[in-house]
Protein backbone atom coordinates (compact mmCIF):
# COMPACT_ATOMS: atom_id res chain seq x y z
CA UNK A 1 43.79 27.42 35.47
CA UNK A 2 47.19 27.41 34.10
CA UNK A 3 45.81 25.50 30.56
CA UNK A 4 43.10 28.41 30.15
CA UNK A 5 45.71 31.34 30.97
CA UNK A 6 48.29 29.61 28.49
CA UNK A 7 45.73 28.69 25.84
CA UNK A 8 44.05 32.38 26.12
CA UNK A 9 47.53 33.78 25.87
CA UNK A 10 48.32 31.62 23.07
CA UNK A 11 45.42 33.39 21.50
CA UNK A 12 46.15 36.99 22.27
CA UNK A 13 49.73 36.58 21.23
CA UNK A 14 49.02 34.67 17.61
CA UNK A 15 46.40 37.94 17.06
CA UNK A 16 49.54 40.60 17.71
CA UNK A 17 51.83 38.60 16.00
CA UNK A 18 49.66 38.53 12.67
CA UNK A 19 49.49 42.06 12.58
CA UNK A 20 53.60 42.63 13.05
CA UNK A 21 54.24 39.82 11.07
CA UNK A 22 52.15 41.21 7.96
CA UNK A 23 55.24 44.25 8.13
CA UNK A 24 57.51 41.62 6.52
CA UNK A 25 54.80 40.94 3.57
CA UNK A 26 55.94 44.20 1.55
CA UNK A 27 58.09 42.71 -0.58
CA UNK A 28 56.32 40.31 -3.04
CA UNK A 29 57.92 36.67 -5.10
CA UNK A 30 56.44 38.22 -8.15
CA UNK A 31 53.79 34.69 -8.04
CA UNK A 32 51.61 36.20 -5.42
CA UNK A 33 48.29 38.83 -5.77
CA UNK A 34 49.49 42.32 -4.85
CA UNK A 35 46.21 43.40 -4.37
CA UNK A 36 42.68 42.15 -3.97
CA UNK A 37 40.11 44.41 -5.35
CA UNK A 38 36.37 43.95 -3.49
CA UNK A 39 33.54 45.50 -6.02
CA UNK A 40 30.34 45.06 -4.33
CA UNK A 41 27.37 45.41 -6.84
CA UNK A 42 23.51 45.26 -6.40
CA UNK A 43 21.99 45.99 -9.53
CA UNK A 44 24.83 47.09 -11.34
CA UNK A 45 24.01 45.34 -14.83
CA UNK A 46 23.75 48.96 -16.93
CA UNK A 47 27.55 49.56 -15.84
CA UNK A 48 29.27 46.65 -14.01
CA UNK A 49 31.21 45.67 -17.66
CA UNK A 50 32.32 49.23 -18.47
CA UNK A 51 33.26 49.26 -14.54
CA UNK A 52 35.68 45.84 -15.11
CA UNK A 53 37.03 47.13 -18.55
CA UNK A 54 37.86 50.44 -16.59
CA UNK A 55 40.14 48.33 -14.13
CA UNK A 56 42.04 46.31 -16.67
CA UNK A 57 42.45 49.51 -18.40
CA UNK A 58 43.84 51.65 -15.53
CA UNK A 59 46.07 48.47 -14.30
CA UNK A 60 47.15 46.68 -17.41
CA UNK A 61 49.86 45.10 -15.99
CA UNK A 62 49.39 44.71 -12.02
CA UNK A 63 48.70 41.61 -10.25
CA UNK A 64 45.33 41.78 -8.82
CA UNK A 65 42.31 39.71 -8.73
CA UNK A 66 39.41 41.41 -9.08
CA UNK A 67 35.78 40.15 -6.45
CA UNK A 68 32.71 41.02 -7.64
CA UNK A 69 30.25 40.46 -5.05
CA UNK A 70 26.40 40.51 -5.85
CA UNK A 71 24.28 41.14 -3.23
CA UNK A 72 21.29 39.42 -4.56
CA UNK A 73 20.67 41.81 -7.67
CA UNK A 74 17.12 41.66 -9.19
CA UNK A 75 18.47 42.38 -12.80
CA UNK A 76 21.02 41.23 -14.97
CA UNK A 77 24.50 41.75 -13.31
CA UNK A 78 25.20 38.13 -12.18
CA UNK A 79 24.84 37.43 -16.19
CA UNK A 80 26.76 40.27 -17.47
CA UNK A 81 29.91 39.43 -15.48
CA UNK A 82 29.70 35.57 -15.98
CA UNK A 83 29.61 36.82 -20.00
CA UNK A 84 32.36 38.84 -19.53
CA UNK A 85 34.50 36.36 -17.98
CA UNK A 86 33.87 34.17 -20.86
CA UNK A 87 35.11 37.16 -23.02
CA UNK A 88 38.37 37.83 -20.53
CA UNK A 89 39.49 34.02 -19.96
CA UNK A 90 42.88 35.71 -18.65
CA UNK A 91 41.58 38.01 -15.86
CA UNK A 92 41.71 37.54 -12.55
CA UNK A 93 37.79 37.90 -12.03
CA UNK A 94 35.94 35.82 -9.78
CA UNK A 95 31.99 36.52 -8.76
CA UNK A 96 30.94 35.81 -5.75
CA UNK A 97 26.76 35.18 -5.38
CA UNK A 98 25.19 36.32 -1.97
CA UNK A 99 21.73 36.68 -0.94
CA UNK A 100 21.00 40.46 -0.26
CA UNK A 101 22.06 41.77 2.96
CA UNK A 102 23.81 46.03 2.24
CA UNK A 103 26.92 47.05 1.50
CA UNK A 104 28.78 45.85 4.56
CA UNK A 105 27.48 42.06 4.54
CA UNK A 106 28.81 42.21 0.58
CA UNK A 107 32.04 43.59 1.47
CA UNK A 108 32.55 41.14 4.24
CA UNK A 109 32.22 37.99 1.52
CA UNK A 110 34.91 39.46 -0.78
CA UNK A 111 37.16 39.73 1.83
CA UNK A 112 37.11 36.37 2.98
CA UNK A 113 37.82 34.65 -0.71
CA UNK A 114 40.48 37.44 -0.64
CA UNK A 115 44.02 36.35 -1.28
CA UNK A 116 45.90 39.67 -1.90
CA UNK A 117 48.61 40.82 0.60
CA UNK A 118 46.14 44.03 0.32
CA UNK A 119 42.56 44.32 0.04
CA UNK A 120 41.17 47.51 -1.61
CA UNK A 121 37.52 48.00 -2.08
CA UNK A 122 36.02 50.18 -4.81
CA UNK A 123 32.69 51.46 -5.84
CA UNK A 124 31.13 49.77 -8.94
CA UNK A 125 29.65 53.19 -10.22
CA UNK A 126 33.70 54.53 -10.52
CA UNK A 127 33.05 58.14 -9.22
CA UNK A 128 36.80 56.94 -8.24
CA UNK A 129 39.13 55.65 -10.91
CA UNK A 130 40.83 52.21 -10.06
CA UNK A 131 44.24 54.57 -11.13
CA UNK A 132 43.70 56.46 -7.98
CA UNK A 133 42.97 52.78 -5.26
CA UNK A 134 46.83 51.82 -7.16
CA UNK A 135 47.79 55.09 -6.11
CA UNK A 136 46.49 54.43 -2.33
CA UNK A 137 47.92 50.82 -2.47
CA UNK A 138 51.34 52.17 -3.55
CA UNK A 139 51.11 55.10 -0.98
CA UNK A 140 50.23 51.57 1.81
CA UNK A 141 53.62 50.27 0.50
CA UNK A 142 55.99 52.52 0.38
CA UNK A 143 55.15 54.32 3.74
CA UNK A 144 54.76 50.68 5.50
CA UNK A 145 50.86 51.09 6.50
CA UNK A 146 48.30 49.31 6.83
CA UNK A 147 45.32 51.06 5.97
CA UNK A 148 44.84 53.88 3.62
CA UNK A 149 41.81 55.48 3.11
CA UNK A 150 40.93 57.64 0.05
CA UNK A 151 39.41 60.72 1.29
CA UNK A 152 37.26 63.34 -0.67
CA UNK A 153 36.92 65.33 2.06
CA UNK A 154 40.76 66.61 1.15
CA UNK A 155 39.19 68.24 -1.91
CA UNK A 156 36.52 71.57 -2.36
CA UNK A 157 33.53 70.89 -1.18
CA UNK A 158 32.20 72.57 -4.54
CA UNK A 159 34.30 69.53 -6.37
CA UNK A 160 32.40 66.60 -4.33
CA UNK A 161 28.97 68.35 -5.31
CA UNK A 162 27.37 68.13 -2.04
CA UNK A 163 24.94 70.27 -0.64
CA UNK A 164 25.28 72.56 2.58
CA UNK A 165 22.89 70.03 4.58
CA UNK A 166 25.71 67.20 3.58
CA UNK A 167 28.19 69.27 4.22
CA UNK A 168 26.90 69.85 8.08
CA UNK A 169 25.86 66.18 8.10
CA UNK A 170 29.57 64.79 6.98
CA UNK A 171 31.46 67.27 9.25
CA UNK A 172 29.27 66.45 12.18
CA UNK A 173 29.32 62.64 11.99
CA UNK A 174 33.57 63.09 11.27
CA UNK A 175 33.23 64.44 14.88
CA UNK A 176 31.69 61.90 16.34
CA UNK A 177 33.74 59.50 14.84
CA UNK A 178 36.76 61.16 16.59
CA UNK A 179 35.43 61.84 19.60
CA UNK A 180 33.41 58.12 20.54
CA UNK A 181 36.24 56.16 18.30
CA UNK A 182 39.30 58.19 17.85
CA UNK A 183 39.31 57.39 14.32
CA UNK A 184 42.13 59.07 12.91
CA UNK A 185 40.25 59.66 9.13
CA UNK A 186 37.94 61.74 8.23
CA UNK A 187 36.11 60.70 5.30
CA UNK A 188 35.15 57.23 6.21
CA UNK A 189 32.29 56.51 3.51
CA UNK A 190 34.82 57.03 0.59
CA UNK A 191 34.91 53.83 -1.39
CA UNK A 192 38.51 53.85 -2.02
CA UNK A 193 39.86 51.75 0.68
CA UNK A 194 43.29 49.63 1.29
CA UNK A 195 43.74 47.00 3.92
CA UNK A 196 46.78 44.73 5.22
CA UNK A 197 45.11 41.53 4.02
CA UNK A 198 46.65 39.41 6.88
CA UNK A 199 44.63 41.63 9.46
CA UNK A 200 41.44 42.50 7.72
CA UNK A 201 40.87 38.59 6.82
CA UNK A 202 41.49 37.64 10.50
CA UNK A 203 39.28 40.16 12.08
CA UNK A 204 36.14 40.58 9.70
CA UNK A 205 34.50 37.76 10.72
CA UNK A 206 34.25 39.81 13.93
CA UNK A 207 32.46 42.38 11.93
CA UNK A 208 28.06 42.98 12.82
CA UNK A 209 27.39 45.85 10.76
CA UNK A 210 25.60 44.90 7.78
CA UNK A 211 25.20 48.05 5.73
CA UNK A 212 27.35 50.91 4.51
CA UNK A 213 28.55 51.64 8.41
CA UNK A 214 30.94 48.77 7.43
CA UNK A 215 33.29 51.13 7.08
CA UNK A 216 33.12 52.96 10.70
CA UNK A 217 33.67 49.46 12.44
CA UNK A 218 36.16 48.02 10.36
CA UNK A 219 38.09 51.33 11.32
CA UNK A 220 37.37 51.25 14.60
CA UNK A 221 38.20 48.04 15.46
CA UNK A 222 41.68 48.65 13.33
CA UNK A 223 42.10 52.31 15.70
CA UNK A 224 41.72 49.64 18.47
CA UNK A 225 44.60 47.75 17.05
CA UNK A 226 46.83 50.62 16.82
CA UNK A 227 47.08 49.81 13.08
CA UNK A 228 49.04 52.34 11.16
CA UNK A 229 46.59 54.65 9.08
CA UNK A 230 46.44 57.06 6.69
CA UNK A 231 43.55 59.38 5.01
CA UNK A 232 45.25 61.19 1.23
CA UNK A 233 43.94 62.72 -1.48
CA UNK A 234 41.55 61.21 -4.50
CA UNK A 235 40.51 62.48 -7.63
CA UNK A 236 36.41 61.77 -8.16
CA UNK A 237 34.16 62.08 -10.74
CA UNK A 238 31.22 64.05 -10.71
CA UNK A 239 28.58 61.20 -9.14
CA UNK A 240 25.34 60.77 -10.83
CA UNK A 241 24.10 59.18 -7.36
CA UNK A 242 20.66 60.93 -5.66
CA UNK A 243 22.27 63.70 -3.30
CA UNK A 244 18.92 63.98 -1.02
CA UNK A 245 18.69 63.93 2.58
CA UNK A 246 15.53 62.96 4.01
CA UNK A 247 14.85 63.07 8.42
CA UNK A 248 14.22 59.29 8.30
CA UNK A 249 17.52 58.21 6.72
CA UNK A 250 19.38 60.67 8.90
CA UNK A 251 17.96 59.53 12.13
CA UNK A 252 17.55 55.50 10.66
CA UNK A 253 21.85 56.47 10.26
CA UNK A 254 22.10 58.02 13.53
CA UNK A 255 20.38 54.71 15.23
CA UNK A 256 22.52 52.39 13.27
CA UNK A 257 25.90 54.62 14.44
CA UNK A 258 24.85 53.90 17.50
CA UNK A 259 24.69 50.55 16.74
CA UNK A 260 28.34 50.17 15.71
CA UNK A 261 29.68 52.38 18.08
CA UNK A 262 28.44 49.52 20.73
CA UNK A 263 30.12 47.32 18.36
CA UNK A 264 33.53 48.46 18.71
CA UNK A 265 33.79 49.16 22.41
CA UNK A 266 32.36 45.76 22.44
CA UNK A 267 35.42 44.46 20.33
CA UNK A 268 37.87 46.28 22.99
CA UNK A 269 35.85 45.03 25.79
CA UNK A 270 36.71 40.89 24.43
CA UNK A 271 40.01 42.25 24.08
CA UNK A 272 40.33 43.46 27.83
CA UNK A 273 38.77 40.79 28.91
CA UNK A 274 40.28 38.25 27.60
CA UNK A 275 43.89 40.17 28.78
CA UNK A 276 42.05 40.06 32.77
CA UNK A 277 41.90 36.27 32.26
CA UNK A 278 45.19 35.88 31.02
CA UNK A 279 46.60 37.53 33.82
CA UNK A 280 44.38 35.33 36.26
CA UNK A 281 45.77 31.91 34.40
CA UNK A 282 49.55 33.64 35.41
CA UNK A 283 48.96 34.24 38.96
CA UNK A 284 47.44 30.87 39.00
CA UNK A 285 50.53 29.67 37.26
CA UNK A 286 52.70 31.58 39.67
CA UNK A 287 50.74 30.19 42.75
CA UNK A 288 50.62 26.11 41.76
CA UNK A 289 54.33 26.25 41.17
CA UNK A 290 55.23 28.19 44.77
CA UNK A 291 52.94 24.90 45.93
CA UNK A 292 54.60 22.48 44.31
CA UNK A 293 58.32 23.89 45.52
């Protein structure tokens, strides 16, 4: 009993003590990666070059590495970075090959060949500039947090071109959010996203959801943590993505929020649990030595 308490405890503690200790990461030698930028891509060959120029561009002189992640694209894109590596010897580009799986599943690869004291994760198709994930990192910095979350949702609805059925659809499922995991953001799809690297690398491989509801559970489980989070401001571009909404993808959503709502309770549950049996191993402590006296 007392090896399983102490060894549990030993656990619980090392899990706390990465997220204070990433607090003392903020200052950098200069030598290490500021920030590691995740761009998933499936079938992103018409754009995925412009999208890397863009970034190099926008942050000439940061220290990043940049992920690409293909999620098993059925055209070109694996080629078109590999030649553009060839053309950029001196970037920090690495490509990471995955069999398909969504979004989340992609994501979940970059982040564990991460290296960045941060982890940011930006769309391939740019309807956010890379300028405005430096301006979310530097906002992570300088205010000592450790997630930020770009949010259109801070901006007129007539400037995000959505439709009044979105509109209903995003405010209602921000509600839900709140209410079943007191997540303190709003806009939780946005794919301008910061992370405290130490924490998102040890938790994701804790992580089920495999398609763009990434986002909700990585949150939630970080909400759990008491992490410190904030949702600001980003400029977009008007989005050339399909902005239709049929009944089967809102209820095939609805099922899979369910999903990951189960997900994170059942992340607080190991967490509880695993505190219960901590306290057992104590009192067993406790007990053996009144024995032994």
């Amino acid at each position: 009993m007392v090896k399983l308490g102490a060894l549990l405890e030993e656990i619980d503690v090392s899990t706390e003590y990465n997220v204070n200790r990433s607090r003392d990461l903020r200052v950098t030698t200069g030598q290490e990666v500021e920030l590691s930028i995740i761009l998933p891509a499936w079938n992103e060959a018409p754009r995925i070059g412009r999208t890397l120029d863009q970034i190099f561009i926008d942050l000439p002189k940061r220290n990043v590495e940049i992920l690409v992640v293909d999620d098993g694209s059925t055209d070109t894109t694996v080629e078109v970075v590999k030649s553009w590596q060839l053309k950029h010897p001196n970037r920090k580009v690495r490509l990471i090959e995955k069999p398909h799986t969504g979004k989340g599943g992609t994501i979940v690869a970059g982040i564990h060949e991460s290296t960045g004291i941060f982890v940011g994760l930006l769309d391939a198709d740019l309807d956010i500039k890379p300028s405005q994930l430096w301006k979310v990192f530097e906002i992570a910095g300088r205010e000592e947090l450790d997630i930020v979350v770009g949010a259109k949702q801070e901006l007129p609805w007539e400037q995000r071109g959505a439709n009044p059925l979105r509109r209903l659809l995003s405010s209602s499922f921000s509600a839900m959010n709140y209410i079943f995991l007191r997540l303190p953001v709003k806009d939780t799809q946005t794919g301008c996203k910061v992370f405290r690297g130490e924490w998102i690398r040890s938790v994701v491989s804790l992580v089920k959801a495999q398609g763009y509801l990434f986002d909700v559970e990585i949150l939630g489980m970080a909400s759990h943590d008491r992490l410190q989070m904030k949702e600001v401001a980003v400029a977009i571009e008007r989005s050339d993505k399909p902005n239709r909404i049929g009944l089967k993808s809102v209820l095939g959503a609805a099922v899979e929020w369910c999903r990951v709502v189960y997900y994170v309770k059942s992340y607080s549950s190991h967490f509880k649990k695993k505190k219960t049996v901590i306290d057992a191993g104590e009192i067993g402590v406790s007990t053996h030595a009144s024995i032994d006296a």
